[in-house]
N, C-alpha and C. Protein backbone atom coordinates (compact mmCIF):
# COMPACT_ATOMS: atom_id res chain seq x y z
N UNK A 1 -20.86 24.79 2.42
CA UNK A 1 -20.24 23.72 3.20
C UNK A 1 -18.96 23.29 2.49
N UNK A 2 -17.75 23.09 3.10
CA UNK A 2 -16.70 22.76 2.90
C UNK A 2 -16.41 21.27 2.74
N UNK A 3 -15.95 21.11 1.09
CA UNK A 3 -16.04 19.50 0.51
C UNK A 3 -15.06 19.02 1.44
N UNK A 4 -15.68 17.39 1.99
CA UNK A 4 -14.69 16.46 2.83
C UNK A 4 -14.03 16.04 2.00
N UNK A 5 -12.61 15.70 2.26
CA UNK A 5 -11.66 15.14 1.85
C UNK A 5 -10.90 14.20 2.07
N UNK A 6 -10.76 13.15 1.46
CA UNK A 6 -10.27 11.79 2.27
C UNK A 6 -8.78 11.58 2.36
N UNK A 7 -7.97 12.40 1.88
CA UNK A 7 -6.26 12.43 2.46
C UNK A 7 -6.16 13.28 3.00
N UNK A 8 -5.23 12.67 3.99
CA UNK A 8 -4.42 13.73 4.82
C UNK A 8 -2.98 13.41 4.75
N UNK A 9 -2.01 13.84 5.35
CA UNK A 9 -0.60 13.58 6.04
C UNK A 9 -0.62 13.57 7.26
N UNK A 10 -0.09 12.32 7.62
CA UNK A 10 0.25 11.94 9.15
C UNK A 10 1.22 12.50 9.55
N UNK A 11 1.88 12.93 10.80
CA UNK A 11 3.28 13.27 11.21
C UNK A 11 4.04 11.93 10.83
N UNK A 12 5.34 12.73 10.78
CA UNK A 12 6.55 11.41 10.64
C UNK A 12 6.73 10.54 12.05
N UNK A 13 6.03 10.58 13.07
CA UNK A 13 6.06 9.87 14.17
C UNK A 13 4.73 8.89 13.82
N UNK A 14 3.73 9.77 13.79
CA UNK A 14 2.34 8.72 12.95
C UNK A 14 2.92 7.54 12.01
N UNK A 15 3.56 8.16 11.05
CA UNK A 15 3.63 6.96 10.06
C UNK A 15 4.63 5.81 10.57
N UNK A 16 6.12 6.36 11.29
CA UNK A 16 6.78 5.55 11.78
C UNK A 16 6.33 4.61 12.70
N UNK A 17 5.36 4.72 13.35
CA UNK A 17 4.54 4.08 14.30
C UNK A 17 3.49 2.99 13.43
N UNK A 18 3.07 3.64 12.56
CA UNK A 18 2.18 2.90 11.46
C UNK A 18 3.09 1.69 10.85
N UNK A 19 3.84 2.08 10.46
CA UNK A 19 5.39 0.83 9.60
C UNK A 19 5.42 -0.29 10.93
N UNK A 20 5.60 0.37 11.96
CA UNK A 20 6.77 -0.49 13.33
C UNK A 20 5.31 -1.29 13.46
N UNK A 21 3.97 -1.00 13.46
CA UNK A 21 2.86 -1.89 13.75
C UNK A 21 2.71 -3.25 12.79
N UNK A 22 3.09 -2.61 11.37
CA UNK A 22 2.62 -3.39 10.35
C UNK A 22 3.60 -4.50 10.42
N UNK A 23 4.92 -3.58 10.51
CA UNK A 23 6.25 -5.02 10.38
C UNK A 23 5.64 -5.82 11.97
N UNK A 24 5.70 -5.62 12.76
CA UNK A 24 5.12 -6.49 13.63
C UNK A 24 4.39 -7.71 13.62
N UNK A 25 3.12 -7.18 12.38
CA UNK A 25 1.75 -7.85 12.77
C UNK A 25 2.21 -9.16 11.72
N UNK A 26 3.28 -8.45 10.56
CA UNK A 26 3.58 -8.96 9.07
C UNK A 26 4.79 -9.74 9.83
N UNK A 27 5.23 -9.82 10.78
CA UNK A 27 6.39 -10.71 11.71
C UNK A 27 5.70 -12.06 12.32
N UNK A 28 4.26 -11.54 13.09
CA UNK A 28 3.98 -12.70 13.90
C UNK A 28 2.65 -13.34 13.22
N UNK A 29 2.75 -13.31 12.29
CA UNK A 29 1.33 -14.25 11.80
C UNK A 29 -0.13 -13.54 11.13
N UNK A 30 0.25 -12.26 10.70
CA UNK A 30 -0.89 -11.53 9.93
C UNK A 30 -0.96 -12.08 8.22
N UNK A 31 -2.47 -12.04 8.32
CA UNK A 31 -2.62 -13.03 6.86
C UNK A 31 -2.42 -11.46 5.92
N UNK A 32 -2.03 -12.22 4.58
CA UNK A 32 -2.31 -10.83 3.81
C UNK A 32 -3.43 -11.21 2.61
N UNK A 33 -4.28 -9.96 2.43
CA UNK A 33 -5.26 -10.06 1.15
C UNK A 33 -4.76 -9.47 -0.10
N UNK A 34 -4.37 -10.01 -0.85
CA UNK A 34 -4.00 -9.27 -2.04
C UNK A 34 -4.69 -9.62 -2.98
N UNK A 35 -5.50 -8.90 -3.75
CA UNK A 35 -6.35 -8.46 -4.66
C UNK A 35 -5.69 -8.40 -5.45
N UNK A 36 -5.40 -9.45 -6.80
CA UNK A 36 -4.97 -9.78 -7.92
C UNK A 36 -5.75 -9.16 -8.81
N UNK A 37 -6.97 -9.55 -8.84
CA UNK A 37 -7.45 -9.28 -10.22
C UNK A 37 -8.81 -8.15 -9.61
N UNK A 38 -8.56 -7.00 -9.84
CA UNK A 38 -9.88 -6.10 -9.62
C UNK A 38 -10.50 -5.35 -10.39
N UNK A 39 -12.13 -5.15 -10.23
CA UNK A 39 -13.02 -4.53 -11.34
C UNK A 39 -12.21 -3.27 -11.80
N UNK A 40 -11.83 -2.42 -11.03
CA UNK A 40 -10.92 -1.53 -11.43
C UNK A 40 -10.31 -1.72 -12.54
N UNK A 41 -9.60 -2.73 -12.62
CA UNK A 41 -8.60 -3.02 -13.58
C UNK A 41 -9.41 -3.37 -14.75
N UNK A 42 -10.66 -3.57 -15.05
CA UNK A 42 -11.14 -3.96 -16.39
C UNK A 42 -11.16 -2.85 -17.35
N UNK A 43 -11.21 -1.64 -17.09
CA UNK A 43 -11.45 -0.35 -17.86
C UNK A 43 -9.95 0.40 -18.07
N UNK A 44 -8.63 -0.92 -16.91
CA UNK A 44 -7.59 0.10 -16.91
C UNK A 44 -6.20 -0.80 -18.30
N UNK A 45 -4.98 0.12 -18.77
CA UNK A 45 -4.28 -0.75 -19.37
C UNK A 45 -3.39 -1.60 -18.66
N UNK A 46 -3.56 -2.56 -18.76
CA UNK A 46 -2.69 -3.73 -18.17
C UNK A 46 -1.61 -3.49 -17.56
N UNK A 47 -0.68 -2.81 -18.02
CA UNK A 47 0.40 -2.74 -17.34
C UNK A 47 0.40 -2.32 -16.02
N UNK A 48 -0.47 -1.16 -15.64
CA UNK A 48 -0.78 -0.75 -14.29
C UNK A 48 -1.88 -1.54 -13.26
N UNK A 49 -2.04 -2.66 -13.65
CA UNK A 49 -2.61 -3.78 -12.77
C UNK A 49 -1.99 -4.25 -11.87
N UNK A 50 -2.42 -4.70 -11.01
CA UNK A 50 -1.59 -5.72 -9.24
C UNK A 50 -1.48 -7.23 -9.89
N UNK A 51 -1.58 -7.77 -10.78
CA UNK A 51 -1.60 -8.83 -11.11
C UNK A 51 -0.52 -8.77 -12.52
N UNK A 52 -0.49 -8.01 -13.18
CA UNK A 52 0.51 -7.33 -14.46
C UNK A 52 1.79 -7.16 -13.19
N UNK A 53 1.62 -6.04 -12.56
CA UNK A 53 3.29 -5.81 -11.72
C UNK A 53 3.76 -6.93 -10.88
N UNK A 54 3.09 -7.72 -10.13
CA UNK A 54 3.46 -8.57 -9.88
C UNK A 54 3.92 -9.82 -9.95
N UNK A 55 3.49 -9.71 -11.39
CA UNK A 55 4.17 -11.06 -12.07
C UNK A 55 5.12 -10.30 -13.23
N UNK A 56 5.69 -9.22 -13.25
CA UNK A 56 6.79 -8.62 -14.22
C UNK A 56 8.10 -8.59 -12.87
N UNK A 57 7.46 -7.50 -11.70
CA UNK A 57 8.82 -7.60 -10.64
C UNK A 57 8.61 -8.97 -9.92
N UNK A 58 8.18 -9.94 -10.06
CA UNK A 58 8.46 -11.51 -8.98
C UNK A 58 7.97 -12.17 -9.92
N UNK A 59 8.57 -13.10 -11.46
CA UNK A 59 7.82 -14.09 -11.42
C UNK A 59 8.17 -15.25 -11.59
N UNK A 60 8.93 -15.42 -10.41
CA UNK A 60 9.19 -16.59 -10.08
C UNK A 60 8.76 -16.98 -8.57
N UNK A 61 8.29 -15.81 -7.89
CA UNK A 61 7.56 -16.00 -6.40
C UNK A 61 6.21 -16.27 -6.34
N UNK A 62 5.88 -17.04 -4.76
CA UNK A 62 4.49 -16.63 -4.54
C UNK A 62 4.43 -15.54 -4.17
N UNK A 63 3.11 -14.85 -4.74
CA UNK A 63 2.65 -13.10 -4.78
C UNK A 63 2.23 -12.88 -3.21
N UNK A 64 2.00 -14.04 -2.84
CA UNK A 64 1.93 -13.19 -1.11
C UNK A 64 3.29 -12.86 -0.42
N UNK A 65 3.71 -14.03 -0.94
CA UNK A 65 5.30 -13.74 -0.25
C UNK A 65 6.09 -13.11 -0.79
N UNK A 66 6.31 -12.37 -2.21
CA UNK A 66 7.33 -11.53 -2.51
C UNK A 66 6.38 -9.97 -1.61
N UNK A 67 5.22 -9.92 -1.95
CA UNK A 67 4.45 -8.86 -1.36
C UNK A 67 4.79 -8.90 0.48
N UNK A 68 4.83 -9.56 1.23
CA UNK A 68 4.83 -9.72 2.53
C UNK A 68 6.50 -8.92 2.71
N UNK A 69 7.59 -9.62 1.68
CA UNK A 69 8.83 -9.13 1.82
C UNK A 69 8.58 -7.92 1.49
N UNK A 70 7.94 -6.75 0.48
CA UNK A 70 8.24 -5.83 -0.07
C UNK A 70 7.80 -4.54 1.06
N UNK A 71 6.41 -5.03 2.00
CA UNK A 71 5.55 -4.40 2.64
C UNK A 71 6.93 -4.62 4.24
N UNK A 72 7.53 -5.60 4.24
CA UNK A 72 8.89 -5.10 5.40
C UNK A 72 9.66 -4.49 4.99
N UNK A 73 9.74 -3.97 4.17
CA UNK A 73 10.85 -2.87 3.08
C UNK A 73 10.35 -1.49 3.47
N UNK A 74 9.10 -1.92 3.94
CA UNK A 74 8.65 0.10 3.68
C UNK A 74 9.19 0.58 4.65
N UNK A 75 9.64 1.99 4.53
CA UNK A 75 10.07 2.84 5.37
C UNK A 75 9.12 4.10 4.96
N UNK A 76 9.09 5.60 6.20
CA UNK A 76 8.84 6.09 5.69
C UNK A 76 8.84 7.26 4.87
N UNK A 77 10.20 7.11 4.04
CA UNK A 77 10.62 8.07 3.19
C UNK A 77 9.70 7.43 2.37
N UNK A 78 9.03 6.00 1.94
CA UNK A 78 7.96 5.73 0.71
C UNK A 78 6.89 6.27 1.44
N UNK A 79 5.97 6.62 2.48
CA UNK A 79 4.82 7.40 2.42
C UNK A 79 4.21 8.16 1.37
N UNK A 80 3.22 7.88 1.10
CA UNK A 80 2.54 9.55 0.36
C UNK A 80 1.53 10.16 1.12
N UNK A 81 0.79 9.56 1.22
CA UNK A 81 -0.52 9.95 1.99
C UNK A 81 -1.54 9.36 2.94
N UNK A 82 -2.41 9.40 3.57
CA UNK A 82 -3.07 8.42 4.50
C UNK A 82 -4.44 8.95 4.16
N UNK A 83 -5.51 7.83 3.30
CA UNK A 83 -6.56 7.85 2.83
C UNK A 83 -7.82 7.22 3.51
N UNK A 84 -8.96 8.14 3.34
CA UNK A 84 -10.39 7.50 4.05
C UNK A 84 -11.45 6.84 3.11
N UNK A 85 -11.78 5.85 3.39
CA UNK A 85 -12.53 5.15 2.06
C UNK A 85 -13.73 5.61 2.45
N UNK A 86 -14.62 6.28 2.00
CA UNK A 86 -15.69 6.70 2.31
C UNK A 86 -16.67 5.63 1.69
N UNK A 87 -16.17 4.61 0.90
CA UNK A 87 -17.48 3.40 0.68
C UNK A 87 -17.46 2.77 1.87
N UNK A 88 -16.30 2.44 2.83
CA UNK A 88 -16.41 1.92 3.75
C UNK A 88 -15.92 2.58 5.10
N UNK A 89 -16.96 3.44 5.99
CA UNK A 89 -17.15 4.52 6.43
C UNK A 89 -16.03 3.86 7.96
N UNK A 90 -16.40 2.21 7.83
CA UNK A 90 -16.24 1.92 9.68
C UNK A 90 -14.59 1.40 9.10
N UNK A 91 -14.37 1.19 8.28
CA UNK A 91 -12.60 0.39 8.33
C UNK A 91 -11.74 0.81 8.51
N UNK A 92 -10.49 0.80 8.48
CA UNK A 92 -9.83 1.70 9.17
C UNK A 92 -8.99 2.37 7.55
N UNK A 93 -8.08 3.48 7.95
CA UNK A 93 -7.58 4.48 6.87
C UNK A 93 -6.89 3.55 6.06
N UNK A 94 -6.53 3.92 4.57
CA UNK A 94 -5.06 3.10 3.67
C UNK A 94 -4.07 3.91 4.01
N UNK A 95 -3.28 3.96 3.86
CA UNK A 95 -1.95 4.25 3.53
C UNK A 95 -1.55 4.32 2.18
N UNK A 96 -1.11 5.22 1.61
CA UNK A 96 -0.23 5.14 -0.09
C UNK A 96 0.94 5.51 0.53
N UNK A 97 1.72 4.90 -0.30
CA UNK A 97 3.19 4.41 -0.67
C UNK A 97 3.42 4.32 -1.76
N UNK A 98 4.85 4.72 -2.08
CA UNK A 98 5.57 4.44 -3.35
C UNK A 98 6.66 4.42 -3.24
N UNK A 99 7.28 3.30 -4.28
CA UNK A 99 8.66 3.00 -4.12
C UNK A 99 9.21 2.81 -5.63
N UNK A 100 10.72 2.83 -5.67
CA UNK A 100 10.69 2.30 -7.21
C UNK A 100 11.55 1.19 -6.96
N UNK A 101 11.46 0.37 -8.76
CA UNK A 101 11.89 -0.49 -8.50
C UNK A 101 12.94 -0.82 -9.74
N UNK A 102 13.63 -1.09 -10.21
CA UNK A 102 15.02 -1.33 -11.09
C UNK A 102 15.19 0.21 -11.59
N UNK A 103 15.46 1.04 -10.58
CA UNK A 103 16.05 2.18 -10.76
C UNK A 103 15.03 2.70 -11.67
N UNK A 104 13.76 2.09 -11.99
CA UNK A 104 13.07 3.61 -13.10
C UNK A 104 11.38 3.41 -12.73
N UNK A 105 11.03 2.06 -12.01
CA UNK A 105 9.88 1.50 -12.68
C UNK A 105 8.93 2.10 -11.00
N UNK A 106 8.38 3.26 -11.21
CA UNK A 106 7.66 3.75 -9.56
C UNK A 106 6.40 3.19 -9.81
N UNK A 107 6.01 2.37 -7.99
CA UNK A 107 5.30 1.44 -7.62
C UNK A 107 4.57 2.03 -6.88
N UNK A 108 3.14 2.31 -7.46
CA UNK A 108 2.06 2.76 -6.03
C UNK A 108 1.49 1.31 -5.11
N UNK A 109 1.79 1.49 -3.63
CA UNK A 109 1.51 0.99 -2.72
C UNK A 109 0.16 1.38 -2.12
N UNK A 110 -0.71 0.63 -2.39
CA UNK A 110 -1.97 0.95 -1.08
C UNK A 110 -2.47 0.15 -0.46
N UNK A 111 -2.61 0.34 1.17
CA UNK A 111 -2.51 -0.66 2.33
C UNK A 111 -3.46 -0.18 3.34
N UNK A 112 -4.06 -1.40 3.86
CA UNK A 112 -5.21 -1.02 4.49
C UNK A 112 -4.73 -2.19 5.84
N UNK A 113 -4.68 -2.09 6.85
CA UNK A 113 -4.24 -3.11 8.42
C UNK A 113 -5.74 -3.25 9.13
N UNK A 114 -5.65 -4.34 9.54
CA UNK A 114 -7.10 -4.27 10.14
C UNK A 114 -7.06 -5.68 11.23
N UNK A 115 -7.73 -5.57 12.29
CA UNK A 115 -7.70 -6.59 13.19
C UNK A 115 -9.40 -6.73 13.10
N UNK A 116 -9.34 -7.93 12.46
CA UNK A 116 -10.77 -8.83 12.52
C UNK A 116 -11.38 -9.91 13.77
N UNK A 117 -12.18 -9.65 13.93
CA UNK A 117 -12.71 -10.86 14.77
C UNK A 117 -12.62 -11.01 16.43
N UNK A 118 -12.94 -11.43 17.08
CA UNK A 118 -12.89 -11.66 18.51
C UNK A 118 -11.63 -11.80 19.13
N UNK A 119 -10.63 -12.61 18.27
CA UNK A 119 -9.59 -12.87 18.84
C UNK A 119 -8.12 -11.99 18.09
N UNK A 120 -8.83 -11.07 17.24
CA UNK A 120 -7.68 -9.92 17.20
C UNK A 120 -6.85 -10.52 15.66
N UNK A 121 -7.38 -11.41 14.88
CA UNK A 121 -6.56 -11.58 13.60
C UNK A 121 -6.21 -10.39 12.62
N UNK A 122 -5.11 -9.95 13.21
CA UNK A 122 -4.43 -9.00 11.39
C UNK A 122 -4.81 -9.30 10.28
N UNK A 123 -5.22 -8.92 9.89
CA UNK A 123 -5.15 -8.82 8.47
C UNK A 123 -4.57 -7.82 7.47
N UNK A 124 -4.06 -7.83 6.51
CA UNK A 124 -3.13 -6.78 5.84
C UNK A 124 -4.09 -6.94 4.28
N UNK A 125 -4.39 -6.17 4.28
CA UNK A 125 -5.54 -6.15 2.53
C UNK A 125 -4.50 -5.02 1.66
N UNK A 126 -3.86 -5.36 0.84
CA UNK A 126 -3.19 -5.10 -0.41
C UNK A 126 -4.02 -4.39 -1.37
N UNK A 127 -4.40 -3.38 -1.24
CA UNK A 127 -5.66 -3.06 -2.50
C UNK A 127 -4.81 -2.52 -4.07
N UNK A 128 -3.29 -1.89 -3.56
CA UNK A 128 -3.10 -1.65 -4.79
C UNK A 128 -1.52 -1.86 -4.94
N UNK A 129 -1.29 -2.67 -5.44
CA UNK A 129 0.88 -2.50 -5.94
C UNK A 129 0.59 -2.88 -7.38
N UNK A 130 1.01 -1.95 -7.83
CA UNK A 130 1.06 -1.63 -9.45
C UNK A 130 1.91 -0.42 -9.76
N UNK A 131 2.47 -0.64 -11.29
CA UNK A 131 3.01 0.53 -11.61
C UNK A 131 2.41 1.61 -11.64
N UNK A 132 2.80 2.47 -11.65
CA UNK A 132 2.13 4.28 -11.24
C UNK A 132 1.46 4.73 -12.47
N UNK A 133 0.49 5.04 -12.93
CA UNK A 133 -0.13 5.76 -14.05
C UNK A 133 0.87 7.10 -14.26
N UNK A 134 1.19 7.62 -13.37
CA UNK A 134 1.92 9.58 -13.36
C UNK A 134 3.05 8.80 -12.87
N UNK A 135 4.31 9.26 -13.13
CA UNK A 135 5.73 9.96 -13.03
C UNK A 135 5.45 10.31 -11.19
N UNK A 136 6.44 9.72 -10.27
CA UNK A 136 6.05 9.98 -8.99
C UNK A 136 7.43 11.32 -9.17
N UNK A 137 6.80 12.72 -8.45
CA UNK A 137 7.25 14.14 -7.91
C UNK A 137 7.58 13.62 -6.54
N UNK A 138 8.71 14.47 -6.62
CA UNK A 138 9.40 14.66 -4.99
C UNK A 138 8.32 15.29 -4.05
N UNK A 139 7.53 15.77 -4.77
CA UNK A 139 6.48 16.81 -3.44
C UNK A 139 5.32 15.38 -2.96
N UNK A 140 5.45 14.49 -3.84
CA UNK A 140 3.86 13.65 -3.27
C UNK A 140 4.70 12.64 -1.95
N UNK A 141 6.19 13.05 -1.82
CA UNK A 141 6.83 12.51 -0.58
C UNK A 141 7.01 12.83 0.46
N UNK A 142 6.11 13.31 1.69
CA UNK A 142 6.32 14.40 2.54
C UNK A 142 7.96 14.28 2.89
N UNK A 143 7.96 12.87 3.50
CA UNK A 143 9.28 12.59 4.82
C UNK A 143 10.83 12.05 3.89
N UNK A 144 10.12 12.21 2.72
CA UNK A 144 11.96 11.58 1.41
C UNK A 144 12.56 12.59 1.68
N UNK A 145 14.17 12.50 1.75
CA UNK A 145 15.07 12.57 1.80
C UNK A 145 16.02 12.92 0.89
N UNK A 146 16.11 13.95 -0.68
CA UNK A 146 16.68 13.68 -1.30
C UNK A 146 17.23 15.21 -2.33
């Protein structure tokens, strides 16, 4: 049996469609979850934490709101991949992204969109903006430009 695998690549119409939804939802009133401090991060070195990068690139902002600005920034030359959480079989896919930031410092993005509840609330869950453990390659960019 052939091991499942939880990335794929979307077409560049998929993802562009994916961005034009998010800036939308991130336009008219979608809350965002950002996960500051996670178990993850207890075994990891600090610097590559969501709570470490975000208070080195913004700290003088609130972290939802420099994050809300950064997530209308995406385009998708930052794509990498579109991921299935197999702990959570019914939610919908993440998205990875990466971007850099003062010309050296590359930022993994991972984003999960989700409409909760009866009356359709967005929600935007932030699971990962932190600096990159690896050196980001031109190949982990399908749709860059360069």
């Amino acid at each position: 049996m052939a091991k499942e695998t939880n990335a794929r690549i979307e077409s560049e119409l998929e993802v562009r469609s994916y961005i034009q939804n998010l800036k939308f939802a991130l336009k008219h009133g979608a809350k965002i979850n950002f996960q500051a401090k996670r178990l993850v991060d207890d075994d990891r070195d600090e610097k590559f934490t969501n709570e470490y990068t975000v208070n080195t690139l913004f700290p003088d902002e609130n972290p939802v709101d420099a994050l809300k600005r950064e997530l209308l920034s995406l385009n998708v030359e930052d794509y990498m991949r579109t991921v299935k959480d197999f702990r959570f079989p019914n939610r919908s896919e993440m998205r990875e992204f990466g971007k850099i930031y003062n010309g050296v410092d590359d930022v993994y993005i991972k984003i999960r969109v989700e409409l909760l509840g009866i009356y359709g609330q967005t929600i935007t869950f932030v699971m990962s903006f932190h600096f990159a453990e690896k050196a980001f390659e031109p190949e982990m960019f399908p749709y860059r430009k360069n």
